[in-house]
PDB file of N, CA and C in Angstrom:
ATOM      1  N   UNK A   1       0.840  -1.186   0.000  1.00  0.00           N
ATOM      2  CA  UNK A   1       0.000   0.000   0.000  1.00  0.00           C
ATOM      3  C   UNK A   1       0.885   1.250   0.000  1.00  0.00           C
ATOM      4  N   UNK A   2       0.363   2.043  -1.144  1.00  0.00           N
ATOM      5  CA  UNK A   2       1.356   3.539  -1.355  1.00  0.00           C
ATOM      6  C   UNK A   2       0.899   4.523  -0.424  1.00  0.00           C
ATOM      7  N   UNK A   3       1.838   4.923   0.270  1.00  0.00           N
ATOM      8  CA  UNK A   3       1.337   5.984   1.545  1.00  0.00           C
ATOM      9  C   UNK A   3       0.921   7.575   0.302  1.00  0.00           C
ATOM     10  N   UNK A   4       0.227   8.587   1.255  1.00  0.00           N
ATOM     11  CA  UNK A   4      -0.325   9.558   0.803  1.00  0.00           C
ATOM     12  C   UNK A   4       0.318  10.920  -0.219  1.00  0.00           C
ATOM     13  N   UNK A   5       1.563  10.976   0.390  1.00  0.00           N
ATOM     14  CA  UNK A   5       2.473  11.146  -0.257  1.00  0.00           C
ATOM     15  C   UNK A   5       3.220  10.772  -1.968  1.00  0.00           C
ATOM     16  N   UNK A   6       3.253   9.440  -1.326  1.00  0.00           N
ATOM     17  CA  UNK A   6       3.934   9.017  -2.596  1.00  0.00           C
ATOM     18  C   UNK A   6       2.780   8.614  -3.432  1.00  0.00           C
ATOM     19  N   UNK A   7       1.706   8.997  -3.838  1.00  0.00           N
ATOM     20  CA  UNK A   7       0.813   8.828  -4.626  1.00  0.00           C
ATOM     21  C   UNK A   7       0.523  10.249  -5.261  1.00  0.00           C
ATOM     22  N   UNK A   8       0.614  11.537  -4.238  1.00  0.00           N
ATOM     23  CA  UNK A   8       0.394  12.638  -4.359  1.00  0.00           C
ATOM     24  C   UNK A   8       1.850  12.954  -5.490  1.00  0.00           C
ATOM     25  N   UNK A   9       2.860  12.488  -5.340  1.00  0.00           N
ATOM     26  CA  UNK A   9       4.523  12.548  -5.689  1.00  0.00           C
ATOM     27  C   UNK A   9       3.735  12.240  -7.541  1.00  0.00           C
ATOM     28  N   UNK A  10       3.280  10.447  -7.668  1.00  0.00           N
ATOM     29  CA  UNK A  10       3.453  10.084  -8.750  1.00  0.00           C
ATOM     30  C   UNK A  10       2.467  10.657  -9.668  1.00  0.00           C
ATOM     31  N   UNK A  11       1.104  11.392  -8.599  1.00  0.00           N
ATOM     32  CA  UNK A  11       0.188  11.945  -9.669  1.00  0.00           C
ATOM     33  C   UNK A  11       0.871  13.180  -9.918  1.00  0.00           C
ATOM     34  N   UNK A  12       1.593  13.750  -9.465  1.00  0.00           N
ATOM     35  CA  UNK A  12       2.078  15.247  -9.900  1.00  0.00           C
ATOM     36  C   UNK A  12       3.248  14.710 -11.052  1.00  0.00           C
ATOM     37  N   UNK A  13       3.685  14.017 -10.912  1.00  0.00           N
ATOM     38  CA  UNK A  13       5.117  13.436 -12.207  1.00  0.00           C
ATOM     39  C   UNK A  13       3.937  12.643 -13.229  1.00  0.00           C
ATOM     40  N   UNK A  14       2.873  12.007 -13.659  1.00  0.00           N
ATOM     41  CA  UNK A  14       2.665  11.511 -14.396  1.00  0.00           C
ATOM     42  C   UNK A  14       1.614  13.112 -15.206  1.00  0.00           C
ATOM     43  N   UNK A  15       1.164  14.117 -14.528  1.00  0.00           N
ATOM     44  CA  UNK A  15       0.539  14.879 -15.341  1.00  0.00           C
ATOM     45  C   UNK A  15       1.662  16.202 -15.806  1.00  0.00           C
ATOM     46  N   UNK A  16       2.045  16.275 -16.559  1.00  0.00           N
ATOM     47  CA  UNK A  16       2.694  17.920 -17.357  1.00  0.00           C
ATOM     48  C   UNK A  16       1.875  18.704 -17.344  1.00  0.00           C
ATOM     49  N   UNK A  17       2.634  20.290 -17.341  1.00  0.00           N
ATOM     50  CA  UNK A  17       2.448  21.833 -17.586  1.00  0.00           C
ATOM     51  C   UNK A  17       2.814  21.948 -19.172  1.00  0.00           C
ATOM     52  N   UNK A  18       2.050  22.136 -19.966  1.00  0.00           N
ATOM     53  CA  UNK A  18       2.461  22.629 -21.210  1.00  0.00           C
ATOM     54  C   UNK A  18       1.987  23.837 -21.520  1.00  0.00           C
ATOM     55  N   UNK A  19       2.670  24.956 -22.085  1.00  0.00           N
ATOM     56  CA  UNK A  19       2.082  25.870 -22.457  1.00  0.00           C
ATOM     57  C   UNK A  19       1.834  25.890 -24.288  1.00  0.00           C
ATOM     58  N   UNK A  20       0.327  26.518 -23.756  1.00  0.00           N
ATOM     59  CA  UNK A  20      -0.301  26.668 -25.544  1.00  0.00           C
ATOM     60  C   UNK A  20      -1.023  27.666 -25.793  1.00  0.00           C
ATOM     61  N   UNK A  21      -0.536  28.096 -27.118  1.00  0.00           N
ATOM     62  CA  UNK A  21      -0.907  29.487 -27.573  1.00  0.00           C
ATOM     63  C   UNK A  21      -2.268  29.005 -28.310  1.00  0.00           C
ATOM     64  N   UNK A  22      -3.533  29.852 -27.928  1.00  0.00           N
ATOM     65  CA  UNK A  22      -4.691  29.356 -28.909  1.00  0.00           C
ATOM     66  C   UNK A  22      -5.572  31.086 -29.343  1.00  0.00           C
ATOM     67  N   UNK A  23      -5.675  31.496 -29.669  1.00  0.00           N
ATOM     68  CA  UNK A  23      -6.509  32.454 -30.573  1.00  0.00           C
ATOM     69  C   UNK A  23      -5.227  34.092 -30.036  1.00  0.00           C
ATOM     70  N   UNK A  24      -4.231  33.574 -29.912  1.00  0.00           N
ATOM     71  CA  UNK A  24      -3.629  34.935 -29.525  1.00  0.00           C
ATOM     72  C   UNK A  24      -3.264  34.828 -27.883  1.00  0.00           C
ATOM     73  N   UNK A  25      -4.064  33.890 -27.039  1.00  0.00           N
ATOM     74  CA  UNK A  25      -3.564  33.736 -26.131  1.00  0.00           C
ATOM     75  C   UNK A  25      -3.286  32.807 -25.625  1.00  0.00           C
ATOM     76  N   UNK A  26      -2.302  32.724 -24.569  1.00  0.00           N
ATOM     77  CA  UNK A  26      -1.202  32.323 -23.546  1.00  0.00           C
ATOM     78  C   UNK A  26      -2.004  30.716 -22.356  1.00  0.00           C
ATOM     79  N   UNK A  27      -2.293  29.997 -23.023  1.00  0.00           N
ATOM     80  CA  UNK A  27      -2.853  28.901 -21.703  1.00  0.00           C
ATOM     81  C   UNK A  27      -1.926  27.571 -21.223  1.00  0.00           C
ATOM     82  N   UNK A  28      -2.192  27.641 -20.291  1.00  0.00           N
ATOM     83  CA  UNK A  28      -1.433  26.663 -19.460  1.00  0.00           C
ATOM     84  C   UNK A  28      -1.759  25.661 -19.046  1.00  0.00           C
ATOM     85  N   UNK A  29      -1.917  24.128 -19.630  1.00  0.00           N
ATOM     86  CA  UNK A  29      -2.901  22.783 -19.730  1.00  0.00           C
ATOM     87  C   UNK A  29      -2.220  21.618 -19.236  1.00  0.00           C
ATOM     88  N   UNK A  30      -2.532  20.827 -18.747  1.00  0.00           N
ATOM     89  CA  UNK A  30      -2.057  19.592 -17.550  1.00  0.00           C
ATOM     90  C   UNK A  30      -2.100  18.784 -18.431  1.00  0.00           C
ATOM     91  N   UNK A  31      -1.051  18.198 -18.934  1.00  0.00           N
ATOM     92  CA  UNK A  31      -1.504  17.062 -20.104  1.00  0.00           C
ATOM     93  C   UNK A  31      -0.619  15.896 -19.337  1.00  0.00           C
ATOM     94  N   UNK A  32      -1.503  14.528 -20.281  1.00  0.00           N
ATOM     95  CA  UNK A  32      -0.730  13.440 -19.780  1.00  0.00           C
ATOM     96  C   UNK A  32       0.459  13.177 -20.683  1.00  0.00           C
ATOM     97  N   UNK A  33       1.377  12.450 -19.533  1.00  0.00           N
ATOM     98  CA  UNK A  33       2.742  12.192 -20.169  1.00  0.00           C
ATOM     99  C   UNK A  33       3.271  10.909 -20.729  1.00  0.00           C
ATOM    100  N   UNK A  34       2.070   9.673 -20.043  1.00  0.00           N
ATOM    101  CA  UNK A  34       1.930   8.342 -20.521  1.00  0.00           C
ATOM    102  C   UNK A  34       1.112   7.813 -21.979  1.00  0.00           C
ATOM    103  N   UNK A  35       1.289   7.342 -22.809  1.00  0.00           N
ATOM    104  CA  UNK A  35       0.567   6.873 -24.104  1.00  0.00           C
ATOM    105  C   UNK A  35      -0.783   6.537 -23.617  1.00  0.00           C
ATOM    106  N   UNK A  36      -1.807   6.471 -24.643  1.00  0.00           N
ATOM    107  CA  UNK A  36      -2.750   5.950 -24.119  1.00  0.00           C
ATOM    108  C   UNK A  36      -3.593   6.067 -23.110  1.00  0.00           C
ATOM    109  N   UNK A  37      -3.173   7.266 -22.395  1.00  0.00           N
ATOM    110  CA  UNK A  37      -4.057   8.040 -21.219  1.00  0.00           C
ATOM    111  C   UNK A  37      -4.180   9.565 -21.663  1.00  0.00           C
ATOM    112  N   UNK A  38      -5.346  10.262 -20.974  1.00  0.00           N
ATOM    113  CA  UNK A  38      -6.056  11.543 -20.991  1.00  0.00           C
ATOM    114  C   UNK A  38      -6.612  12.106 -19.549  1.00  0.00           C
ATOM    115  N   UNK A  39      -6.645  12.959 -19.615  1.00  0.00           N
ATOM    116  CA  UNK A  39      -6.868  14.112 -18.416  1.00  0.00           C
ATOM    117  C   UNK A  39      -7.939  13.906 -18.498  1.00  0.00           C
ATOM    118  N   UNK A  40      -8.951  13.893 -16.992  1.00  0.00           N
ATOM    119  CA  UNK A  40     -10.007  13.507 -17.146  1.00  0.00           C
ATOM    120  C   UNK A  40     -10.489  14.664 -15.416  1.00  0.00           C
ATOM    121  N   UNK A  41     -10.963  15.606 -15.697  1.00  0.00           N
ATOM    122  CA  UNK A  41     -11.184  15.668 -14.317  1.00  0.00           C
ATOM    123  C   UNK A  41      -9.920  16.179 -13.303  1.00  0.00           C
ATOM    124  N   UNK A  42      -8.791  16.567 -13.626  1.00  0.00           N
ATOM    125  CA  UNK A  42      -7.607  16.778 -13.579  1.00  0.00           C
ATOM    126  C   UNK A  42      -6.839  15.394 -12.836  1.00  0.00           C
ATOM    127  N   UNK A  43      -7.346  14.544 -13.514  1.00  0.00           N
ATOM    128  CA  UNK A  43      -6.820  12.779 -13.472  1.00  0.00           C
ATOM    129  C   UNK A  43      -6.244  12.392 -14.433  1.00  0.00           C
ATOM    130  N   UNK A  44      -5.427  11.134 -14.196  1.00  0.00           N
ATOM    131  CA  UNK A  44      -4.780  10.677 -15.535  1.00  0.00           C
ATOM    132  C   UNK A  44      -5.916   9.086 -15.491  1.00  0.00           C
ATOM    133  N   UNK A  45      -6.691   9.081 -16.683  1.00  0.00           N
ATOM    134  CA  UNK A  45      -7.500   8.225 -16.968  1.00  0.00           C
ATOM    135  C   UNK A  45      -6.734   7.488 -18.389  1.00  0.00           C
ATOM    136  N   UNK A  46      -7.067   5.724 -18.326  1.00  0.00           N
ATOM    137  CA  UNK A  46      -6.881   4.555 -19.743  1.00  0.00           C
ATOM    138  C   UNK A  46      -8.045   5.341 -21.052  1.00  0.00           C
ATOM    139  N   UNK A  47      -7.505   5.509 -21.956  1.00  0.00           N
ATOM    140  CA  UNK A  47      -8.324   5.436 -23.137  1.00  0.00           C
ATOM    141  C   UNK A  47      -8.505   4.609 -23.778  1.00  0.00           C
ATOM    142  N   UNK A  48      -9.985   4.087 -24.020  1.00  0.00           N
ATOM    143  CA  UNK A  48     -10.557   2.913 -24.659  1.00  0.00           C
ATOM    144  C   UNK A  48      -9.995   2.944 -26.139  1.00  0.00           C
ATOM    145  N   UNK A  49      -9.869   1.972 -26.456  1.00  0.00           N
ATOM    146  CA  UNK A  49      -9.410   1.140 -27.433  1.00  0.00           C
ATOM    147  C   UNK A  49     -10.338   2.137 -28.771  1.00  0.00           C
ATOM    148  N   UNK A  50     -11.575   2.066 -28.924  1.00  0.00           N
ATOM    149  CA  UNK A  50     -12.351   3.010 -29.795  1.00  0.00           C
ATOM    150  C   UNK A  50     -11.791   4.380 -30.391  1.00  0.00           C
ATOM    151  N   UNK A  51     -11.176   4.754 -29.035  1.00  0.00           N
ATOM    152  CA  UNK A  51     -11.307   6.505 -28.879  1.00  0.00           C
ATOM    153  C   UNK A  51      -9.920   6.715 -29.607  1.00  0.00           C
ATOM    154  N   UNK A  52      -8.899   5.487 -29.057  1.00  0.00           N
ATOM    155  CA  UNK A  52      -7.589   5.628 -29.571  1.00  0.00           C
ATOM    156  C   UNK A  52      -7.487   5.599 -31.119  1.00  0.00           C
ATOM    157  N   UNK A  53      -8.213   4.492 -31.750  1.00  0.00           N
ATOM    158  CA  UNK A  53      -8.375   4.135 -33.019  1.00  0.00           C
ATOM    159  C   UNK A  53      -9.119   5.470 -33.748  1.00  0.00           C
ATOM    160  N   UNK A  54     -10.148   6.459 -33.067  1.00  0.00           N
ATOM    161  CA  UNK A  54     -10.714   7.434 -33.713  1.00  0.00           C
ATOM    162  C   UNK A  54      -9.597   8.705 -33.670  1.00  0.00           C
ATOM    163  N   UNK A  55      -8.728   8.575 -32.735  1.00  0.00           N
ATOM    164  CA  UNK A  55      -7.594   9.668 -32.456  1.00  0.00           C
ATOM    165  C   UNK A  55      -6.964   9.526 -33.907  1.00  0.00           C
ATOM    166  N   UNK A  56      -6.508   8.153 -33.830  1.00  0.00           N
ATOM    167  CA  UNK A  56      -5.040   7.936 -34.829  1.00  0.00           C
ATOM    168  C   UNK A  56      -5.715   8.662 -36.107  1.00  0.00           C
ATOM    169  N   UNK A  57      -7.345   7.973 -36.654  1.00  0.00           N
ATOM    170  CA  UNK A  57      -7.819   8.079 -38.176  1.00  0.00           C
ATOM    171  C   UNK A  57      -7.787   9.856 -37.980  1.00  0.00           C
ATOM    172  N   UNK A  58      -7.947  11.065 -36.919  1.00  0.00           N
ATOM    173  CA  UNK A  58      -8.053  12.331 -36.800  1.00  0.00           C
ATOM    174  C   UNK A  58      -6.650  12.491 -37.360  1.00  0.00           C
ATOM    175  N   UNK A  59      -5.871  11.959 -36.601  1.00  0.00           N
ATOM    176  CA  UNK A  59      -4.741  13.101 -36.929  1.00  0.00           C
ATOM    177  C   UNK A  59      -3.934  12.839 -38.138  1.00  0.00           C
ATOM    178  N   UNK A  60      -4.241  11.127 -38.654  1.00  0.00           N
ATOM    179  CA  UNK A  60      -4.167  11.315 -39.981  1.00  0.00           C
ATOM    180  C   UNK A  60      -4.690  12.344 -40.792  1.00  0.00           C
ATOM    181  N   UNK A  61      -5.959  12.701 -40.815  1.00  0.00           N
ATOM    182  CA  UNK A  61      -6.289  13.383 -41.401  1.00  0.00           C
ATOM    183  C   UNK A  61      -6.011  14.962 -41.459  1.00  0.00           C
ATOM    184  N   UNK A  62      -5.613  15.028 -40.214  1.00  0.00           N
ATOM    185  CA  UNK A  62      -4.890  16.648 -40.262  1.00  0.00           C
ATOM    186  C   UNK A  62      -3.480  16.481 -40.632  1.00  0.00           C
ATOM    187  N   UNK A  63      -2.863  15.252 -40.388  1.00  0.00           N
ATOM    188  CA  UNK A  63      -1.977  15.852 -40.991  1.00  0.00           C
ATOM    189  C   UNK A  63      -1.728  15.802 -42.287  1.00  0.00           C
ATOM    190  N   UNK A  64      -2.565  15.154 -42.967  1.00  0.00           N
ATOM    191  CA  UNK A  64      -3.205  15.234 -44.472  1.00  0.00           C
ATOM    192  C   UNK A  64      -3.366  16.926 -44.919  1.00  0.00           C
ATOM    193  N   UNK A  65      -4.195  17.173 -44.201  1.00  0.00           N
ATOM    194  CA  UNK A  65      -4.647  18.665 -44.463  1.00  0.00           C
ATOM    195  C   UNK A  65      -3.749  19.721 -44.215  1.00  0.00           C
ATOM    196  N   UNK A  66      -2.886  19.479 -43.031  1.00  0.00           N
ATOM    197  CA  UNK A  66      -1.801  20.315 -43.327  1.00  0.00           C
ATOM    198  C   UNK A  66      -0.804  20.392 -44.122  1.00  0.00           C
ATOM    199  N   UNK A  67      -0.837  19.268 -44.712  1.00  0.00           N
ATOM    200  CA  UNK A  67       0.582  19.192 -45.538  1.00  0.00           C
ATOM    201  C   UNK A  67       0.160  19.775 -46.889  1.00  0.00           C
ATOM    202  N   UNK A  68      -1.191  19.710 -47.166  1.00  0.00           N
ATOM    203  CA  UNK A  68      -1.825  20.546 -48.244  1.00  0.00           C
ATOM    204  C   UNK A  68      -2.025  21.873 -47.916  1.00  0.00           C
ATOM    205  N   UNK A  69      -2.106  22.509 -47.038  1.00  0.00           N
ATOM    206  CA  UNK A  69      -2.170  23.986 -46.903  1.00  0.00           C
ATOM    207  C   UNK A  69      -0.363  24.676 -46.219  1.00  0.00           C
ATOM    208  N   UNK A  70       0.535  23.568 -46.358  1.00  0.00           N
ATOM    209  CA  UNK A  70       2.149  24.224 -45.605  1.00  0.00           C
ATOM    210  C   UNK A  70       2.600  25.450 -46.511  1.00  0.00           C
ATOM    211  N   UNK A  71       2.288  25.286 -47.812  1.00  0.00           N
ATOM    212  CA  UNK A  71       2.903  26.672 -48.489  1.00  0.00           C
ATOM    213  C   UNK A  71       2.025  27.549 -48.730  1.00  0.00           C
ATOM    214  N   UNK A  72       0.867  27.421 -48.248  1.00  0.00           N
ATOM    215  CA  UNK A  72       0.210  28.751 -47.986  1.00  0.00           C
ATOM    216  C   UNK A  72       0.679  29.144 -46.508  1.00  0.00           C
ATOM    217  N   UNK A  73       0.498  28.479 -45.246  1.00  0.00           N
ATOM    218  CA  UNK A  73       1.048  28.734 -44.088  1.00  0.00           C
ATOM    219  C   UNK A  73       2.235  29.522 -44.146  1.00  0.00           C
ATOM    220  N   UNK A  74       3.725  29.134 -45.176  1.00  0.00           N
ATOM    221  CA  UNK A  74       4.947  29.465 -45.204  1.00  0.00           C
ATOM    222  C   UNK A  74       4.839  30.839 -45.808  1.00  0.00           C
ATOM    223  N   UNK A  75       4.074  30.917 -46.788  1.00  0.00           N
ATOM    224  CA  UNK A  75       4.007  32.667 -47.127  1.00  0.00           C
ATOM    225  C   UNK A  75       3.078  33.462 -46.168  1.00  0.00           C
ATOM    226  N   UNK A  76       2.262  33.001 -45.778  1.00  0.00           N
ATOM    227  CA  UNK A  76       1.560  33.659 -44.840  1.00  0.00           C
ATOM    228  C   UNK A  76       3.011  33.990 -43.561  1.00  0.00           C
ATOM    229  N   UNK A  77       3.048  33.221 -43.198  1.00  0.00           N
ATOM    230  CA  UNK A  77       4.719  33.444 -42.335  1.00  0.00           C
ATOM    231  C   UNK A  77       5.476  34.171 -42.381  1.00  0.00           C
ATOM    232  N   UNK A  78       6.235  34.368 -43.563  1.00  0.00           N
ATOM    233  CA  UNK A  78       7.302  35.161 -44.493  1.00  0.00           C
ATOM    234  C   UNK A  78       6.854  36.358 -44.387  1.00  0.00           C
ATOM    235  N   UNK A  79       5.429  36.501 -44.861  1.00  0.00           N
ATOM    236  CA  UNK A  79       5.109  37.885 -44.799  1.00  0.00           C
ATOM    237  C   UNK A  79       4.968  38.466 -43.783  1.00  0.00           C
ATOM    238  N   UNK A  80       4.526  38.069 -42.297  1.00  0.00           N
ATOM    239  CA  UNK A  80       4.204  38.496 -41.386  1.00  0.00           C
ATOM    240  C   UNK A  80       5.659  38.813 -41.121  1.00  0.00           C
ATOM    241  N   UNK A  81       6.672  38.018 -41.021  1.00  0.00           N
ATOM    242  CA  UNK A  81       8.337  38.204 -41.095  1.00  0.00           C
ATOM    243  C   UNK A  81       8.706  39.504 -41.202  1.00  0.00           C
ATOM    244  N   UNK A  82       8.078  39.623 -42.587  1.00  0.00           N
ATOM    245  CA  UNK A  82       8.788  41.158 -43.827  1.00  0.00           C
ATOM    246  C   UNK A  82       8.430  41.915 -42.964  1.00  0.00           C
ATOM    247  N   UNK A  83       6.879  42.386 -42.392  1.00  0.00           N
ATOM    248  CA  UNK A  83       6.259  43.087 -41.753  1.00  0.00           C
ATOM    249  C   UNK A  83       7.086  43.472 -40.480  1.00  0.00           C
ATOM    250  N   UNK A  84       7.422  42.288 -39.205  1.00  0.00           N
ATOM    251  CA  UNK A  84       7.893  42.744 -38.417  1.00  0.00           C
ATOM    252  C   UNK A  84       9.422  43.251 -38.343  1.00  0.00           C
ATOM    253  N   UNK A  85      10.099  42.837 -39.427  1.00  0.00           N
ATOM    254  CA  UNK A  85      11.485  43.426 -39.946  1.00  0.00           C
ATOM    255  C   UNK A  85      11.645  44.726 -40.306  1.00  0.00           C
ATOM    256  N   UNK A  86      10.235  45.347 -40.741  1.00  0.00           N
ATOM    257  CA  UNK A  86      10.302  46.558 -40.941  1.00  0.00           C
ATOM    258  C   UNK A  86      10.162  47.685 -40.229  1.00  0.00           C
ATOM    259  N   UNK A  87       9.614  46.876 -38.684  1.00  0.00           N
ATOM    260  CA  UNK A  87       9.471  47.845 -37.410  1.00  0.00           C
ATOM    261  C   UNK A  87      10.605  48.618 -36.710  1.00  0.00           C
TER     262      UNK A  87
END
């Protein structure tokens, strides 16, 4: 049996601080650091077998979609570049 502590120890090491920029601003999100688990409740919860298989077919698909929109992204970039070079 894990005393109170060392449970308090492994839930603070199994969840991360990541910071992420989303519409212009600055947020700060507890993500899990193990495969196959998700934040649930500010818990580290198993993800069903379903959810994983619907993850993988998602991010195929974005990253499908991004790789079709990267050289619009890259000039969109560049330019914002030129812009702040000129300040």
């Amino acid at each position: 049996m894990k005393t109170f502590k060392e449970l308090i120890y492994e839930f603070g090491e199994a969840l991360k601080k990541t910071v992420v920029y989303r519409a212009g601003k600055k947020k700060i999100i507890r993500k899990s650091s193990k495969d196959g688990y998700k934040n649930v409740g500010g818990k580290e919860v198993k993800m069903k077998a379903p959810e994983k298989l619907a993850r993988r077919k998602a991010m195929k698909k974005v990253a499908k979609k991004n790789k079709a929109k990267a050289g619009r992204m890259a000039k969109k970039r560049a330019r914002t570049m030129r812009k702040r070079g000129d300040r």
